[in-house]
N, C-alpha and C. Protein backbone atom coordinates (compact mmCIF):
# COMPACT_ATOMS: atom_id res chain seq x y z
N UNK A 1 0.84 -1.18 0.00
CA UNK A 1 0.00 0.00 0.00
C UNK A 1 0.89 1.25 0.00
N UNK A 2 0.29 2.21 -0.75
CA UNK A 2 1.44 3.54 -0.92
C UNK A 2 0.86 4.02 -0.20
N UNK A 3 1.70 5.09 0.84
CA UNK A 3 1.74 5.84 2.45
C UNK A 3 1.83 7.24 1.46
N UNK A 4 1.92 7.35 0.42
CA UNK A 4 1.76 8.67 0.14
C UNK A 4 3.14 9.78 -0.11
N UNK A 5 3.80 8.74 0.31
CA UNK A 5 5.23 9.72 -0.28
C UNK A 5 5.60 9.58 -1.67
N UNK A 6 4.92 9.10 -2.42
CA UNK A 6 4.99 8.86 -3.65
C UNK A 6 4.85 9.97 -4.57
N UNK A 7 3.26 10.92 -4.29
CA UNK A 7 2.85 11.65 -4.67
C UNK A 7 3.56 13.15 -3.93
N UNK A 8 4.08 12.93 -2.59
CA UNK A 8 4.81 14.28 -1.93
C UNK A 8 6.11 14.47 -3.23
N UNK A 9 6.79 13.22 -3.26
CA UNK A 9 7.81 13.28 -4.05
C UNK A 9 7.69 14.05 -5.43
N UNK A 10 7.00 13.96 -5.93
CA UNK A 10 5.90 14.12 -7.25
C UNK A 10 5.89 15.72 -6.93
N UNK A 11 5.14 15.98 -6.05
CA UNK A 11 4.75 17.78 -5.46
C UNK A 11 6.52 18.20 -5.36
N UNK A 12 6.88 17.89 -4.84
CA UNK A 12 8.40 18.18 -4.46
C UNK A 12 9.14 18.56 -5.55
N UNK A 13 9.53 17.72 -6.67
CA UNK A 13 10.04 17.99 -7.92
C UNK A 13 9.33 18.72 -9.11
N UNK A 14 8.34 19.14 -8.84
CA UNK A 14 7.52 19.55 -9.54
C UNK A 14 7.44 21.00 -9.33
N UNK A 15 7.55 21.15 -7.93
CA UNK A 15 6.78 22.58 -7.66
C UNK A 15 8.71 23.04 -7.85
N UNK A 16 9.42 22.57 -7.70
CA UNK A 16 10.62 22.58 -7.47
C UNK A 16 11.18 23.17 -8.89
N UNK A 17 10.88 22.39 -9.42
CA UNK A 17 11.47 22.16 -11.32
C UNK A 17 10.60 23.85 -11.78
N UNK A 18 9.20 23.64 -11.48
CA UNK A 18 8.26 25.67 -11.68
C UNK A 18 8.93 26.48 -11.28
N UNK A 19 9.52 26.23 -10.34
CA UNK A 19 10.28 27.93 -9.59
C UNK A 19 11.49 28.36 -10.55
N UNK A 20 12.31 26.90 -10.44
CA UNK A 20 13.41 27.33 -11.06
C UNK A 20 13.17 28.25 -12.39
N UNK A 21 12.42 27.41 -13.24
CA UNK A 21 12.30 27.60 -14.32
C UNK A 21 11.67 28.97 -14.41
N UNK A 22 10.92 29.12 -13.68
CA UNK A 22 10.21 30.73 -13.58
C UNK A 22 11.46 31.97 -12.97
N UNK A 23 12.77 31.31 -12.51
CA UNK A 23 14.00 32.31 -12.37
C UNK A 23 13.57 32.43 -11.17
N UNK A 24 13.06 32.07 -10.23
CA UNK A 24 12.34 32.33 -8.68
C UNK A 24 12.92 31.93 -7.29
N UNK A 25 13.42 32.29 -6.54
CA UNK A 25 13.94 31.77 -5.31
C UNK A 25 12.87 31.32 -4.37
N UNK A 26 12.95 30.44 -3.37
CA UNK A 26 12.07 29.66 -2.37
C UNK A 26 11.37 31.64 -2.11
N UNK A 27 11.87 32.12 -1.52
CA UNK A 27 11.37 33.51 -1.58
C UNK A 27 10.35 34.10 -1.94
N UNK A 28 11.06 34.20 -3.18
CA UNK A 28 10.10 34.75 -4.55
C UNK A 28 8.63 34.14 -4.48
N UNK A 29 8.64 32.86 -4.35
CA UNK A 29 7.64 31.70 -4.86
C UNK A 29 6.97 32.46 -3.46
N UNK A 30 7.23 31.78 -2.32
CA UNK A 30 6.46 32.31 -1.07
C UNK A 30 5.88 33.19 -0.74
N UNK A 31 6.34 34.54 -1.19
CA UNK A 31 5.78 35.72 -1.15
C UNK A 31 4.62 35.62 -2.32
N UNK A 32 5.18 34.80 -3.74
CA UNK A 32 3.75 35.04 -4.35
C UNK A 32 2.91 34.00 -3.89
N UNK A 33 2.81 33.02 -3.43
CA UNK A 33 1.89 32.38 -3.14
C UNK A 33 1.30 32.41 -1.79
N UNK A 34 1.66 33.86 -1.02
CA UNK A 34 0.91 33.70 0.33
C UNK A 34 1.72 32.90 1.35
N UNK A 35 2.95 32.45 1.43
CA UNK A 35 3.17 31.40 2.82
C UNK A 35 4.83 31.67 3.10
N UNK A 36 4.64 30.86 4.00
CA UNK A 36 6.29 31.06 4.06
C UNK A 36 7.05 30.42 3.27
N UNK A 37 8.54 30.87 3.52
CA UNK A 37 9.61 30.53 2.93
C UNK A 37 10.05 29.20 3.47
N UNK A 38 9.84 28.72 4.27
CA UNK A 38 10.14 27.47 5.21
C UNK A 38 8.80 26.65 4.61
N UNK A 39 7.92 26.89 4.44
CA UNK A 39 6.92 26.08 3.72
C UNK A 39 7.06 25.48 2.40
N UNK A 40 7.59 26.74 1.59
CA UNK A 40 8.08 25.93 0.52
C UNK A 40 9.10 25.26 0.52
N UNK A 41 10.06 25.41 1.36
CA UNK A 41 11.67 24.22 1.14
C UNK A 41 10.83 23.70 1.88
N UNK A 42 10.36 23.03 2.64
CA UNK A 42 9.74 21.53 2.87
C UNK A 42 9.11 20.91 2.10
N UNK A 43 8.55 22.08 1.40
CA UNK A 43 7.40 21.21 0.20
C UNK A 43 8.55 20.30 -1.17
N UNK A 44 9.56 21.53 -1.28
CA UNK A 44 10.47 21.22 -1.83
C UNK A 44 11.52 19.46 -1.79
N UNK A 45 11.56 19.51 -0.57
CA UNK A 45 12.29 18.38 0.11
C UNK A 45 11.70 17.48 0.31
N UNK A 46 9.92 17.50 0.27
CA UNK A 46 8.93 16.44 0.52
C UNK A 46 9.31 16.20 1.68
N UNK A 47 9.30 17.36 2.32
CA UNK A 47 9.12 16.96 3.72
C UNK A 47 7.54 17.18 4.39
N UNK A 48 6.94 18.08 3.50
CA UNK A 48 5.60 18.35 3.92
C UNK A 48 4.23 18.47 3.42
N UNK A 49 3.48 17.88 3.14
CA UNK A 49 1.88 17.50 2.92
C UNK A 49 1.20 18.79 2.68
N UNK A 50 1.14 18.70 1.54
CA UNK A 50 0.25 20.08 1.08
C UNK A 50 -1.01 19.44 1.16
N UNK A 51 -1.71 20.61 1.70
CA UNK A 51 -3.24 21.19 1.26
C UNK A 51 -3.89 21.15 -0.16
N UNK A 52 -4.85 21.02 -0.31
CA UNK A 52 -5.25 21.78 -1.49
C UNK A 52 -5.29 22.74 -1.83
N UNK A 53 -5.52 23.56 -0.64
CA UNK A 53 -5.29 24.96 -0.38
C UNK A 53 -4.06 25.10 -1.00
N UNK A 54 -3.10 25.24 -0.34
CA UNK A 54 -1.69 25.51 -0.73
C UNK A 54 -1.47 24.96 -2.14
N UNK A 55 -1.65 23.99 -2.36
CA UNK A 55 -1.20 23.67 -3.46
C UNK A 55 -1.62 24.31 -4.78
N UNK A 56 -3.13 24.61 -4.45
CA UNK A 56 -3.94 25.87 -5.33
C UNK A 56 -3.08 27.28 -5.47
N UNK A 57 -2.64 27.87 -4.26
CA UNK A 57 -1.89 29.20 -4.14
C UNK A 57 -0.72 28.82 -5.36
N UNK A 58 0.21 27.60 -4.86
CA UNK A 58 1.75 27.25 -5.12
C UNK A 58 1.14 27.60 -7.03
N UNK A 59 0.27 26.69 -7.10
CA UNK A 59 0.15 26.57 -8.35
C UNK A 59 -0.65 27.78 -9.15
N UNK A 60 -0.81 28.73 -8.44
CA UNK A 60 -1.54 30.09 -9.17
C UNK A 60 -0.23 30.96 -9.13
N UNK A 61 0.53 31.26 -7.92
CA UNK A 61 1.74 31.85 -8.11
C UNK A 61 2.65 31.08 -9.31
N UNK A 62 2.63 30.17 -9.87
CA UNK A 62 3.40 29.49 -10.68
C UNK A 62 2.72 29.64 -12.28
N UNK A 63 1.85 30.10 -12.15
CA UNK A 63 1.09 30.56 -13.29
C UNK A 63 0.64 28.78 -13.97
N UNK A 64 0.25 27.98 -12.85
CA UNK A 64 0.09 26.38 -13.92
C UNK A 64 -1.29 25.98 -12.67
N UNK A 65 -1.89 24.80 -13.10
CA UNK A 65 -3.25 24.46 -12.33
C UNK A 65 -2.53 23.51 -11.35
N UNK A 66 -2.88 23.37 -9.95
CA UNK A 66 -2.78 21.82 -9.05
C UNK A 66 -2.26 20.92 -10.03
N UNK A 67 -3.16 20.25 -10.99
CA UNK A 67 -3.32 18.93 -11.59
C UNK A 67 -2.23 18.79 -12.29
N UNK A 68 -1.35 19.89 -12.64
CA UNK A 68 -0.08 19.97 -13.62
C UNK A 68 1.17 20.10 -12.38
N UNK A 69 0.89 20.39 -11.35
CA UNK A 69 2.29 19.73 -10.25
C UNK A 69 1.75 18.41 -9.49
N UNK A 70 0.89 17.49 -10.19
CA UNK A 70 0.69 16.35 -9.59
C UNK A 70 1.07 15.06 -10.65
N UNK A 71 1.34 15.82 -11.83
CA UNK A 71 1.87 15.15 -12.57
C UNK A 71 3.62 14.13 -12.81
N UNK A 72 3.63 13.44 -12.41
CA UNK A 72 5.31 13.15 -12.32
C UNK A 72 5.96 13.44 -13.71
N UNK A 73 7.43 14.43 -13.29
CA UNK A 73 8.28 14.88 -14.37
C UNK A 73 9.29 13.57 -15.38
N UNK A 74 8.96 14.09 -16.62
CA UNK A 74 9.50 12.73 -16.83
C UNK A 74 11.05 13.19 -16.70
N UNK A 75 11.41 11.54 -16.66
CA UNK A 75 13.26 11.45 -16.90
C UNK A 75 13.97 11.59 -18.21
N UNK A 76 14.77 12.56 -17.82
CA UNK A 76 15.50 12.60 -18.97
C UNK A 76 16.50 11.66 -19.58
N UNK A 77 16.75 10.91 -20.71
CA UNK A 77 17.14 9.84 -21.47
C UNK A 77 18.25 10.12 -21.25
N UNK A 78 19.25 9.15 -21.09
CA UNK A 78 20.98 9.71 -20.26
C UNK A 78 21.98 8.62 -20.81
């Protein structure tokens, strides 16, 4: 049975991979999405269980929907 770190992992690299790419520091992101800066490096690290809530904010400051940081990133061919 999956405990759910499957999908944190998933939020983690995801919301992770948006910032960068948007040129954004844990900072940046936090201030636009309403929360702290310590909220997002956990979210980052999958250390911490988003909301829907939050995850709605993360993903409106990121200019993309929830359903597109729940998506797993694919791997790049190496």
């Amino acid at each position: 049975m999956d405990d759910g770190s499957g999908i944190i992992g998933v939020v983690a690299e995801t919301v992770r991979r948006a910032r960068k790419s948007a040129g954004w520091s844990q900072e940046d992101l936090a201030l636009e999405a309403d929360v702290d800066r310590t909220y997002i490096s956990q979210v980052e690290r999958g250390k911490r269980n988003v909301t829907i809530v939050v995850l709605s904010k993360i993903a409106r400051a990121l200019k993309t929907t929830p359903d597109r940081l729940l998506i797993p990133p694919r791997k790049s061919k190496g």
